[in-house]
Protein backbone atom coordinates (compact mmCIF):
# COMPACT_ATOMS: atom_id res chain seq x y z
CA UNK A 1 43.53 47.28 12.69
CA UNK A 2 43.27 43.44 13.34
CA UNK A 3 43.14 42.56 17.19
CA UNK A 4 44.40 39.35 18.75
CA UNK A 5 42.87 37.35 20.77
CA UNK A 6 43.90 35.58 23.61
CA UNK A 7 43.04 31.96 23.75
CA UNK A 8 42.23 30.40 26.82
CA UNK A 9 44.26 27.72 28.11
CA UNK A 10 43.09 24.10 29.43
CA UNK A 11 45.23 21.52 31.25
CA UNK A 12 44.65 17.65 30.52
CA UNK A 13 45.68 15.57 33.44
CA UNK A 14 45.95 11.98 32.22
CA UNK A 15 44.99 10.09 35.41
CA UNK A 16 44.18 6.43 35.75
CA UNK A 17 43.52 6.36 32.16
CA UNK A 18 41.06 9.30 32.21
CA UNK A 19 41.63 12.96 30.50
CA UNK A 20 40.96 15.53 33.36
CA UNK A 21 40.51 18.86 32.26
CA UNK A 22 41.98 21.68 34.08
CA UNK A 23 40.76 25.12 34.15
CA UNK A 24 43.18 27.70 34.40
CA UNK A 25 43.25 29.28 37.83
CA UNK A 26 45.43 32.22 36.61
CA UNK A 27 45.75 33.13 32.93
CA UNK A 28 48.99 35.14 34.53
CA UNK A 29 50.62 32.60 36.13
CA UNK A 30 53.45 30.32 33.75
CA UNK A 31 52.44 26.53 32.75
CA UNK A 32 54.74 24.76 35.91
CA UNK A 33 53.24 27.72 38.21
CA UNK A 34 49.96 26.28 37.17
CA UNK A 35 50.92 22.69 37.57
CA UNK A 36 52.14 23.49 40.87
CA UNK A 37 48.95 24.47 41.78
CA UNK A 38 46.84 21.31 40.80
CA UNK A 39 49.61 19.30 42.66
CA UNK A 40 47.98 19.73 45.64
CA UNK A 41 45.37 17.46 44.06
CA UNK A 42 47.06 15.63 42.19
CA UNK A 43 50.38 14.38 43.72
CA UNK A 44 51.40 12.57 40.35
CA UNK A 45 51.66 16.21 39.03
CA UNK A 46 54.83 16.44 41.46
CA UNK A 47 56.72 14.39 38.74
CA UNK A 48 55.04 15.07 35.21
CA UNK A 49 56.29 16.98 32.47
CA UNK A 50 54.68 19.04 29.97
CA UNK A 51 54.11 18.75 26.34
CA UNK A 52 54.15 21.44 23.51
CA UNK A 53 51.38 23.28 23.54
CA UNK A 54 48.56 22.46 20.84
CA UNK A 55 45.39 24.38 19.89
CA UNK A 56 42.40 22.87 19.65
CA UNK A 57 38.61 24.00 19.58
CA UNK A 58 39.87 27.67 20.32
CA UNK A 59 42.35 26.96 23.35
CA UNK A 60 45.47 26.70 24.47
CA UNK A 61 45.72 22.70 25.47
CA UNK A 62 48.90 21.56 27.94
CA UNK A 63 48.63 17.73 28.86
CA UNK A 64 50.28 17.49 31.44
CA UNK A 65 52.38 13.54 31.33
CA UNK A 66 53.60 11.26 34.51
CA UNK A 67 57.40 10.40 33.70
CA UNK A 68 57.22 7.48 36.40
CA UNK A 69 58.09 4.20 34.35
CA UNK A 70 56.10 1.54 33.69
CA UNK A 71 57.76 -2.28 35.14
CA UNK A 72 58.41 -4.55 32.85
């Protein structure tokens, strides 16, 4: 009988340039329940959007994206 493993999930926050990584604060919570959360510290979270999901060194990565234009 082959068991499956859940993979953790990590947030990346693009801000000012930088990857932040996010821990998950609730495995059990949904992706925009979890964005939600880190928009408390992170008020530019109050207008991103999320990408597809990819998996990478055994997790669960969401980068989370501003949608605010750029000027020009």
């Amino acid at each position: 009988m082959l068991l499956a493993t859940q993979l953790e999930r990590v947030f990346i926050l693009k801000d000012n340039g930088q990857d932040v990584k996010l821990t998950d604060p609730e495995p059990k919570w949904s992706v925009e329940a979890v964005m939600n959360f880190y928009a408390n510290t992170y008020p530019i979270l109050t207008t991103a959007k999320v990408s597809a999901p990819q998996i990478k060194d055994d997790t669960v990565q969401y980068k989370f994206e501003s949608v605010m234009g750029t000027k020009g």
